[in-house]
N, C-alpha and C. Protein backbone atom coordinates (compact mmCIF):
# COMPACT_ATOMS: atom_id res chain seq x y z
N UNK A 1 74.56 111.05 90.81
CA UNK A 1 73.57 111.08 91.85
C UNK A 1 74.30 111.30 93.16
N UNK A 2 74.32 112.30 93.82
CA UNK A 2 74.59 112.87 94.95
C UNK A 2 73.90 112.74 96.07
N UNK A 3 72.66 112.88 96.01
CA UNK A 3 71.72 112.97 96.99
C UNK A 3 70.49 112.43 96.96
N UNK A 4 70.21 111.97 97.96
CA UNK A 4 68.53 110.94 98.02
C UNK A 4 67.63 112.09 97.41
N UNK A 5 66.60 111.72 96.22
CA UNK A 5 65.64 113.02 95.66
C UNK A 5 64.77 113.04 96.77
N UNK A 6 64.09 114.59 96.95
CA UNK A 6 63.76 115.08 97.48
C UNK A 6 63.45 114.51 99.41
N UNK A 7 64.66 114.06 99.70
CA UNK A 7 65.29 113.83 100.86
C UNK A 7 65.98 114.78 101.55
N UNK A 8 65.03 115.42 102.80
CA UNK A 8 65.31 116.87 103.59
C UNK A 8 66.20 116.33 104.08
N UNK A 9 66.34 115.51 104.82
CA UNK A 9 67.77 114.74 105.67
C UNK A 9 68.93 115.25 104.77
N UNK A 10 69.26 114.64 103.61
CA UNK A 10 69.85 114.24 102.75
C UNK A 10 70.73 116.39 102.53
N UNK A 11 69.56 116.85 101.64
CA UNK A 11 69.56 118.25 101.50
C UNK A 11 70.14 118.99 102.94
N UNK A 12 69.92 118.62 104.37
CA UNK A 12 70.54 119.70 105.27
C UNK A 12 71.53 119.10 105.27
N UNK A 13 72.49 118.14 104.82
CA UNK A 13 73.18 117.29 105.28
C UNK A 13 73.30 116.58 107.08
N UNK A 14 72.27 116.11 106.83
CA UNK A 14 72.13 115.12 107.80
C UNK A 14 71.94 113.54 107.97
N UNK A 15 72.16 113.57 106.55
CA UNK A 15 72.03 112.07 105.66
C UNK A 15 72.13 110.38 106.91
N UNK A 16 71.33 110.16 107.58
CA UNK A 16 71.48 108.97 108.44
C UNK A 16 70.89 107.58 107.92
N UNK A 17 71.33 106.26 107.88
CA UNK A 17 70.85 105.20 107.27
C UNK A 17 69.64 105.11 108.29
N UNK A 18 69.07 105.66 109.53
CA UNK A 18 67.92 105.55 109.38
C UNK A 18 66.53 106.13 108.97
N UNK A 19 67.27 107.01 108.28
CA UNK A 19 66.19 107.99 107.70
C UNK A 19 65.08 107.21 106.33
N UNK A 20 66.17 106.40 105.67
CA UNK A 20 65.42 105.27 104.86
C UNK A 20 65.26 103.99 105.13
N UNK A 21 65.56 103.92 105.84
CA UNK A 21 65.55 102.55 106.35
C UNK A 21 63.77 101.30 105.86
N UNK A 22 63.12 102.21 105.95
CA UNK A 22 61.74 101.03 105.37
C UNK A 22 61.80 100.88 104.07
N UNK A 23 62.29 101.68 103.29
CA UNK A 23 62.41 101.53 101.72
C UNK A 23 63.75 100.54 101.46
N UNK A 24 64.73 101.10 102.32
CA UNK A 24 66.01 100.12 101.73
C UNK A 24 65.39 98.69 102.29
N UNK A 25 65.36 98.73 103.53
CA UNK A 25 64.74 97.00 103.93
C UNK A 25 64.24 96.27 102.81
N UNK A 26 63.45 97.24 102.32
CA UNK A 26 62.41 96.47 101.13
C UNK A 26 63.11 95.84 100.01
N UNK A 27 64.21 96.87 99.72
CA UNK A 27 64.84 96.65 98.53
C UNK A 27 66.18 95.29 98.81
N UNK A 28 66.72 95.33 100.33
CA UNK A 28 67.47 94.87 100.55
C UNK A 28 66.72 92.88 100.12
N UNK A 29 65.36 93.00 101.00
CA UNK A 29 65.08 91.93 101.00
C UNK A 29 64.88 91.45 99.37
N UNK A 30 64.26 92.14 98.37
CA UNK A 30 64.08 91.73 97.24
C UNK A 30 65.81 91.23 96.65
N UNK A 31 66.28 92.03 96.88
CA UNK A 31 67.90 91.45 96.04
C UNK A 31 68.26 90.28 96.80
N UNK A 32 68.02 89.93 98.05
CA UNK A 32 68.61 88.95 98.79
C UNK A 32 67.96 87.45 98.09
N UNK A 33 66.52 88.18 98.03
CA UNK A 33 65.45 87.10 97.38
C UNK A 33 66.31 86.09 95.81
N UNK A 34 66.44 87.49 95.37
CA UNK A 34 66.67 87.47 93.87
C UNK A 34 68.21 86.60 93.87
N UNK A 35 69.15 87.25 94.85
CA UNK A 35 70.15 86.17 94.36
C UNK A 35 69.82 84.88 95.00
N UNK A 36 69.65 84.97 95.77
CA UNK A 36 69.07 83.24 96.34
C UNK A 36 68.98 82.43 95.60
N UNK A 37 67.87 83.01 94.44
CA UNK A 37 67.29 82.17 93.56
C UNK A 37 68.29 81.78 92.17
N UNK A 38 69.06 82.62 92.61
CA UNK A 38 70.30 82.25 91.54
C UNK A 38 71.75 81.66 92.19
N UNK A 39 71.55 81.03 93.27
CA UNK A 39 72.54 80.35 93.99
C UNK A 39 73.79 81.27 95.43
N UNK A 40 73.47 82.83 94.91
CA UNK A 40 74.62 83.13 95.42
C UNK A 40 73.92 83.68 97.26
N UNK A 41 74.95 83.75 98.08
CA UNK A 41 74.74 83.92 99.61
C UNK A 41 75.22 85.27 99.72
N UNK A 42 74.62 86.27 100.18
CA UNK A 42 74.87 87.59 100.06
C UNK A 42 75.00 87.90 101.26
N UNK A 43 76.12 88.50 101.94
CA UNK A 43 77.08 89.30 102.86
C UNK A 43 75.76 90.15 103.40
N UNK A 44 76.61 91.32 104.49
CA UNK A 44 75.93 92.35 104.91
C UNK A 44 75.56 93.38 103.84
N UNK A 45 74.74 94.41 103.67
CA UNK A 45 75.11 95.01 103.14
C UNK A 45 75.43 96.68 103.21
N UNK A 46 76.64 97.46 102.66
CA UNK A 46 77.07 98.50 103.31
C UNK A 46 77.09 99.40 102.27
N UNK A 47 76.62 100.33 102.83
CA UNK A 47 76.39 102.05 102.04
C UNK A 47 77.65 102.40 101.83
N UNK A 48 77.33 102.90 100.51
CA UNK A 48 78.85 103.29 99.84
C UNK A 48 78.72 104.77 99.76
N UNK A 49 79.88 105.16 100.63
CA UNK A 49 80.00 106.78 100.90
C UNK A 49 78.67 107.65 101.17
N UNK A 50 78.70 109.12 100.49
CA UNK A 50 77.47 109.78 100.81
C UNK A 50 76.56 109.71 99.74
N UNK A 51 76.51 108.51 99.14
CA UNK A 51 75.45 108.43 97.93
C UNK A 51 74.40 107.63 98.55
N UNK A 52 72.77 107.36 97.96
CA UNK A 52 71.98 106.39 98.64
C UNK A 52 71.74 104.99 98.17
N UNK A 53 73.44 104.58 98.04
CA UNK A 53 73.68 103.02 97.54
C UNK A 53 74.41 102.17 98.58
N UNK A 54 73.96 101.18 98.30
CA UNK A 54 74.28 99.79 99.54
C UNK A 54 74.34 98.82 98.80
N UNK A 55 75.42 98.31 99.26
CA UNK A 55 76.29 96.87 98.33
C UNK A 55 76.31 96.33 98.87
N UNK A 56 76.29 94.73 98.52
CA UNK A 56 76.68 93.72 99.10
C UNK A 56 77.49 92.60 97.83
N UNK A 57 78.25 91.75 98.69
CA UNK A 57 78.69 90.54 97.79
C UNK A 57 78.51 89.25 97.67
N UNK A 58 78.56 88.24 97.36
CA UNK A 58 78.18 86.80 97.37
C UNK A 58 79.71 86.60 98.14
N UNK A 59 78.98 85.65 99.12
CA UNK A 59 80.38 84.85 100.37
C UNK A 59 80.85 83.67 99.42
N UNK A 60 79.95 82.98 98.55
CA UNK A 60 81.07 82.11 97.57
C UNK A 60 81.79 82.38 96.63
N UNK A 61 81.33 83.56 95.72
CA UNK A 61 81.92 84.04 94.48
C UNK A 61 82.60 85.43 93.94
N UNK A 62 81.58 85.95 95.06
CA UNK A 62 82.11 87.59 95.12
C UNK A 62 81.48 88.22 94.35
N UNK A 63 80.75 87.90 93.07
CA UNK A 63 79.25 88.99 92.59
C UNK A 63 78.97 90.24 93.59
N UNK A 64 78.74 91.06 92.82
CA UNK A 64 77.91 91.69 93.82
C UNK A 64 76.51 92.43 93.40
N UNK A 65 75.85 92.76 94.31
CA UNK A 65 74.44 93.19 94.20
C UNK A 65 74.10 94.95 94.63
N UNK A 66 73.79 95.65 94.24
CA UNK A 66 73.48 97.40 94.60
C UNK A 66 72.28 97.73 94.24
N UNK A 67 72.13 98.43 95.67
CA UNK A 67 70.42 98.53 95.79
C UNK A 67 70.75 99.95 95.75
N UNK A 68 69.68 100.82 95.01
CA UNK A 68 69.53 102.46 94.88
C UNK A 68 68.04 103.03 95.20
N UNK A 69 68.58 103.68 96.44
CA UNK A 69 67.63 104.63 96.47
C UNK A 69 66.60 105.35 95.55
N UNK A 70 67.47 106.22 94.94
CA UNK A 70 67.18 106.80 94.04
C UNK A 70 67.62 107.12 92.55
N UNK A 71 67.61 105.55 92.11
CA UNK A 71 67.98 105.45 90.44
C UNK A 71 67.64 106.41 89.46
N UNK A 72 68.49 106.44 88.16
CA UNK A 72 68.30 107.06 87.38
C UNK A 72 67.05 106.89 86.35
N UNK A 73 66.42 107.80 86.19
CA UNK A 73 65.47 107.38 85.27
C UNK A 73 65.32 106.19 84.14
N UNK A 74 65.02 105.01 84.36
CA UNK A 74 65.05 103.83 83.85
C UNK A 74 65.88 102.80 84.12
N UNK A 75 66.64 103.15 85.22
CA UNK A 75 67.44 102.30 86.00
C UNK A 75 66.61 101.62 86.70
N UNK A 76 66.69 100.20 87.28
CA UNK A 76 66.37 99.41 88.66
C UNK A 76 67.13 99.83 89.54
N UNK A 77 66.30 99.57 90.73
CA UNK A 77 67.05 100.30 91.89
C UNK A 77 67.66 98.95 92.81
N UNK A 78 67.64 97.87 91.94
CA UNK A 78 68.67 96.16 92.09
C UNK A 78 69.24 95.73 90.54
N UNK A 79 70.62 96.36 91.17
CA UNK A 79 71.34 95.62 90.24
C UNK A 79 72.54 95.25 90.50
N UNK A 80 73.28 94.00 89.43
CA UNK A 80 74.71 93.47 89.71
C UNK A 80 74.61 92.49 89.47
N UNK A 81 75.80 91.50 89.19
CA UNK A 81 75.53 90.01 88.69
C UNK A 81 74.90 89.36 89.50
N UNK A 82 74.96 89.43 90.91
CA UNK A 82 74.52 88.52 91.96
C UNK A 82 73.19 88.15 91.72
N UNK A 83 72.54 89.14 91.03
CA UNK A 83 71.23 89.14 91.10
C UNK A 83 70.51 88.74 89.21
N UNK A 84 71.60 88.73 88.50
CA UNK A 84 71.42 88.51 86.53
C UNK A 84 71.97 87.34 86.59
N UNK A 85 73.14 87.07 87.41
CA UNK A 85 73.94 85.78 86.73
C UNK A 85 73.71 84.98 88.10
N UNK A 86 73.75 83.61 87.51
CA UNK A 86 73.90 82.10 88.28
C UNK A 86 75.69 82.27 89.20
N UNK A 87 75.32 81.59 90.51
CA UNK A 87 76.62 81.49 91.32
C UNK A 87 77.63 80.08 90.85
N UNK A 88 78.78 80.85 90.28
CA UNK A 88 79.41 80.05 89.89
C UNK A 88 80.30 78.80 90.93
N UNK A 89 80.41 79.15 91.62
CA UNK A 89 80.56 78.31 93.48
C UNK A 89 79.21 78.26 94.01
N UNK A 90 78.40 77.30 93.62
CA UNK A 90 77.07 76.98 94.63
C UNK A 90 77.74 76.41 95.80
N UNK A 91 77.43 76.37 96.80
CA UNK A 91 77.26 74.97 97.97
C UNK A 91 77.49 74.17 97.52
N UNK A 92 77.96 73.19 98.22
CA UNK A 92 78.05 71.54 98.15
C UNK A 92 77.28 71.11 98.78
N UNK A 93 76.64 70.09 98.03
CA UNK A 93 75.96 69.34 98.32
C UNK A 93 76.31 68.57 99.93
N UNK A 94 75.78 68.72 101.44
CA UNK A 94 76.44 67.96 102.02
C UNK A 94 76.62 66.28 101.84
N UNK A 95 77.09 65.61 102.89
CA UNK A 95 77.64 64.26 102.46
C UNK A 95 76.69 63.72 103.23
């Protein structure tokens, strides 16, 4: 996957993170949701090269989570342990 589907930005090469920006938000917030609920604290997250993927990692464990634009047919467009597996460094409990 090279290029956001049928993304004119993308196609003149003019590819800018704000060209998607309401769709990734969406997606960003669901993975953030999703690891939450499985303990882990998820970083910024940063677009990897000229593809329409954005990673992030857990600040306790290092999992990480990738949100896709434009997945492959039967792919989720959230995936990575951060978001399947439990954080193996939760928080401590404070005192």
């Amino acid at each position: 996957m090279s290029i956001c589907k049928d993304c004119v930005a993308s196609l003149l090469g003019a590819c800018r993170e704000e060209y998607c920006y309401t769709e990734r938000s969406a997606l960003v917030e669901r993975a953030r949701r999703a690891a939450d609920q499985r303990g882990h604290e998820l970083a910024e997250f940063t677009k990897m090269g000229k593809r329409p993927v954005w990673r992030a990692r857990c600040t306790r464990c290092g999992q990480r989570v990738t949100i896709t634009i434009d997945p492959e047919p039967g792919q989720s467009p959230i995936s990575g342990k951060a978001v399947s597996a439990d954080c193996p460094t939760p928080e401590r409990a404070q005192s």
